[in-house]
Structures are given as C-alpha cells and as structure tokens.
C-alpha atoms as a PDB file:
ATOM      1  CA  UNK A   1      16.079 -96.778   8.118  1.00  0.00           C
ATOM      2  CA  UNK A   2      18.625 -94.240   7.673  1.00  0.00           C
ATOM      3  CA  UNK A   3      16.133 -91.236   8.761  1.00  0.00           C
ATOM      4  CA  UNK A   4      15.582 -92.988  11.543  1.00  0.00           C
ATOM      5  CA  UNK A   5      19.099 -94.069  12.371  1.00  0.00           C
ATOM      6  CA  UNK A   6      20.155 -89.756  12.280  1.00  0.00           C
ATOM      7  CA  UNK A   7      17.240 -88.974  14.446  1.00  0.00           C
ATOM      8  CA  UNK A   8      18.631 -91.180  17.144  1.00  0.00           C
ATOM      9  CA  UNK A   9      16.696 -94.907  16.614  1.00  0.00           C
ATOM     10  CA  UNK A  10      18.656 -97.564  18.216  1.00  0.00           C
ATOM     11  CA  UNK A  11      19.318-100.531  16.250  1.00  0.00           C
ATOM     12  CA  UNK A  12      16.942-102.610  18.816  1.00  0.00           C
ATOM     13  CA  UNK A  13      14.401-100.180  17.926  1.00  0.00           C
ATOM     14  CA  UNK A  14      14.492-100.568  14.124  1.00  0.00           C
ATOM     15  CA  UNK A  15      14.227-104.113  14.695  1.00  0.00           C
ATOM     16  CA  UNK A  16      11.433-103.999  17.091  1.00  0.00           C
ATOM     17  CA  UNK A  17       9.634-101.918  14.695  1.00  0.00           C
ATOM     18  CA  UNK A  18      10.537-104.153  12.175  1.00  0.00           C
ATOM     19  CA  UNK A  19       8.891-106.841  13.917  1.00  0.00           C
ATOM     20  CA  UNK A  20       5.713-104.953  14.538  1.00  0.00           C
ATOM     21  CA  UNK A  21       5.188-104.158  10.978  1.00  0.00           C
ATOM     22  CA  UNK A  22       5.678-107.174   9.714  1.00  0.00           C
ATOM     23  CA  UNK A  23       2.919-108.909  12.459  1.00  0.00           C
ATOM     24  CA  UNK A  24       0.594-106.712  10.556  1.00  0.00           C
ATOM     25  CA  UNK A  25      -1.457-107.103   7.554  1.00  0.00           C
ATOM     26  CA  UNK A  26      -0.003-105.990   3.922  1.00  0.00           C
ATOM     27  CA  UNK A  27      -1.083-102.707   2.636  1.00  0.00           C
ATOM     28  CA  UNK A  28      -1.582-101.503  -0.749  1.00  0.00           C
ATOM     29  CA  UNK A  29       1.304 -99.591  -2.283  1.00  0.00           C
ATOM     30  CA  UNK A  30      -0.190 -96.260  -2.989  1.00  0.00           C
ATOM     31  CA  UNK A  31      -1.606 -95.769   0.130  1.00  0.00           C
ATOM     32  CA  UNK A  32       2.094 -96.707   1.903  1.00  0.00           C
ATOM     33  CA  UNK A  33       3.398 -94.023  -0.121  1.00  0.00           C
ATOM     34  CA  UNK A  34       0.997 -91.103   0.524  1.00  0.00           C
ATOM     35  CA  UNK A  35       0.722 -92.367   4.632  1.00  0.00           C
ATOM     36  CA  UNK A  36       5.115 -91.810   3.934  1.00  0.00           C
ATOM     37  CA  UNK A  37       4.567 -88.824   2.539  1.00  0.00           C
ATOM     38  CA  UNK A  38       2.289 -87.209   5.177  1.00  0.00           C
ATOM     39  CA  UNK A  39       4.672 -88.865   7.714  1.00  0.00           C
ATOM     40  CA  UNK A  40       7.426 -87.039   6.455  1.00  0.00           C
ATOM     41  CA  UNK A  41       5.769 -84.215   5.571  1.00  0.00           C
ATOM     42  CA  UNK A  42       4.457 -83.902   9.645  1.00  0.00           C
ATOM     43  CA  UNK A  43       8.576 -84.716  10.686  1.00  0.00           C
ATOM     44  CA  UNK A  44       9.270 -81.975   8.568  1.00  0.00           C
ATOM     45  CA  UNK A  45       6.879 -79.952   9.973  1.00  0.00           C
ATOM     46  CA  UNK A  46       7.658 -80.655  14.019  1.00  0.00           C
ATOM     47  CA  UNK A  47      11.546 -80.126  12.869  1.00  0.00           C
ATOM     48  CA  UNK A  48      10.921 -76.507  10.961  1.00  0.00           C
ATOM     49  CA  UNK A  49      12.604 -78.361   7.660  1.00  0.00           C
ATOM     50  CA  UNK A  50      11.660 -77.160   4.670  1.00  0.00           C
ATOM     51  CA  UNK A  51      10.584 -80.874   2.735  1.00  0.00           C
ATOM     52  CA  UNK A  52      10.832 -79.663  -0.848  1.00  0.00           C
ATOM     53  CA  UNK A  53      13.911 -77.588  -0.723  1.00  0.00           C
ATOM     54  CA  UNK A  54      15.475 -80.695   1.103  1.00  0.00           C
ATOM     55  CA  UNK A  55      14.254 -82.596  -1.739  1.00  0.00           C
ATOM     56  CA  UNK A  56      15.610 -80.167  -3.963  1.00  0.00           C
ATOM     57  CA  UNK A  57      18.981 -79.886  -2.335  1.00  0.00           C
ATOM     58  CA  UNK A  58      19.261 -83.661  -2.317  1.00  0.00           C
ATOM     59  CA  UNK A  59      18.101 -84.000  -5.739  1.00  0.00           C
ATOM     60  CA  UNK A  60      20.970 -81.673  -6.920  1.00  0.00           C
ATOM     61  CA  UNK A  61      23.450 -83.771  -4.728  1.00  0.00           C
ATOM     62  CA  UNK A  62      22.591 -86.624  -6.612  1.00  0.00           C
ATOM     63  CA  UNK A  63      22.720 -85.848  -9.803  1.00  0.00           C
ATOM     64  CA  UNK A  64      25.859 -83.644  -9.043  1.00  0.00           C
ATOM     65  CA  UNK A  65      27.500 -87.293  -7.578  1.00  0.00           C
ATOM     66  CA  UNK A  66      25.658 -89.932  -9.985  1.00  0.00           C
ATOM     67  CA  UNK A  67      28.487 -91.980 -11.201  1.00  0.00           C
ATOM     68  CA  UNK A  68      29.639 -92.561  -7.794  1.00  0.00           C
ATOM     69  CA  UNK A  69      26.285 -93.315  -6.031  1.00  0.00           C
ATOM     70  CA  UNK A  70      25.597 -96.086  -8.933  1.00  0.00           C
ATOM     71  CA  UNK A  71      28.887 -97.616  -7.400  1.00  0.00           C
ATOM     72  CA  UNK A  72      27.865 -97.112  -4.300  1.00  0.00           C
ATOM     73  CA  UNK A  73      24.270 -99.051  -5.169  1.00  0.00           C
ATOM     74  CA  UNK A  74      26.160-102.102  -6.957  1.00  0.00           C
ATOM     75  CA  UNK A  75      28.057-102.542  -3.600  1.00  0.00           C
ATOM     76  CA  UNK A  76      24.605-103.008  -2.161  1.00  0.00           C
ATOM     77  CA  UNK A  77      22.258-106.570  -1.086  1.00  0.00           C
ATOM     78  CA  UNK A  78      20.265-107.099  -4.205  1.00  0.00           C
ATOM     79  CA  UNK A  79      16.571-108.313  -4.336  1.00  0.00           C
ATOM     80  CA  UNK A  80      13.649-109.272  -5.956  1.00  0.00           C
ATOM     81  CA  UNK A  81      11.859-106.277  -7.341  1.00  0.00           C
ATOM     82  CA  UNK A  82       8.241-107.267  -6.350  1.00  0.00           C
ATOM     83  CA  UNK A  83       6.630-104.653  -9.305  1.00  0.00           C
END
C-alpha cells in the first residue's frame, strides 16, 4: 500500500484494487510471494532501481532505527496472524 501510495495511487484506486482482489479466488502463499517478487523486481527494473541495494539500504535503516520502529508497530491495528 505504501509503494503504491509514493508512486502516485489514489486512495480510490487502492480501494478499487482492493475490491478486485478480493472478488478473486485465494492463492497459495508461496506463489503470492514469488508473483511479489517478480512484480517488484520488473518495477525495479522499468524505474532503473537497484532492488537489492534498496533492500540493503533499507535493511541497514532498520536495524540502525529498531527500537523506534517496534514503537512505531505497537501503535499499529493488530490482527490475526493466519500462519
């Protein structure tokens, strides 16, 4: 949601794709994750980002910040882990 929000998604368009995926049938977990990954890795790719040093960078970032993003996450809607 937040990649989407910096590249410019209106909130009526997150919740239009919201709708949409939900209308669909339930994948399976792996397979969400590696169609994610290629995803990203294909934004990455139109943008001319480099996908691992990003992940790197941010990596460092939040390690570097840790105490403050685990108060940031307890600030945050809880739910259900479904694992």
């Amino acid at each position: 949601m937040e990649l989407g929000q910096a590249l410019g998604l209106t909130r009526t368009q997150a919740v239009q794709l919201i709708w949409y995926v939900w209308d669909r049938p339930v994948g399976k977990v792996h397979q969400e994750i590696g169609g994610t990954l290629v995803c990203l890795a294909g934004l990455c790719g139109m943008l001319e980002i480099d996908m691992q040093n990003m992940g790197e960078l941010e990596l460092r970032r939040c390690w570097d910040n840790a105490d403050k993003i685990r108060e940031k996450n307890a600030g945050k809607p809880k739910w259900e882990n479904p694992l």
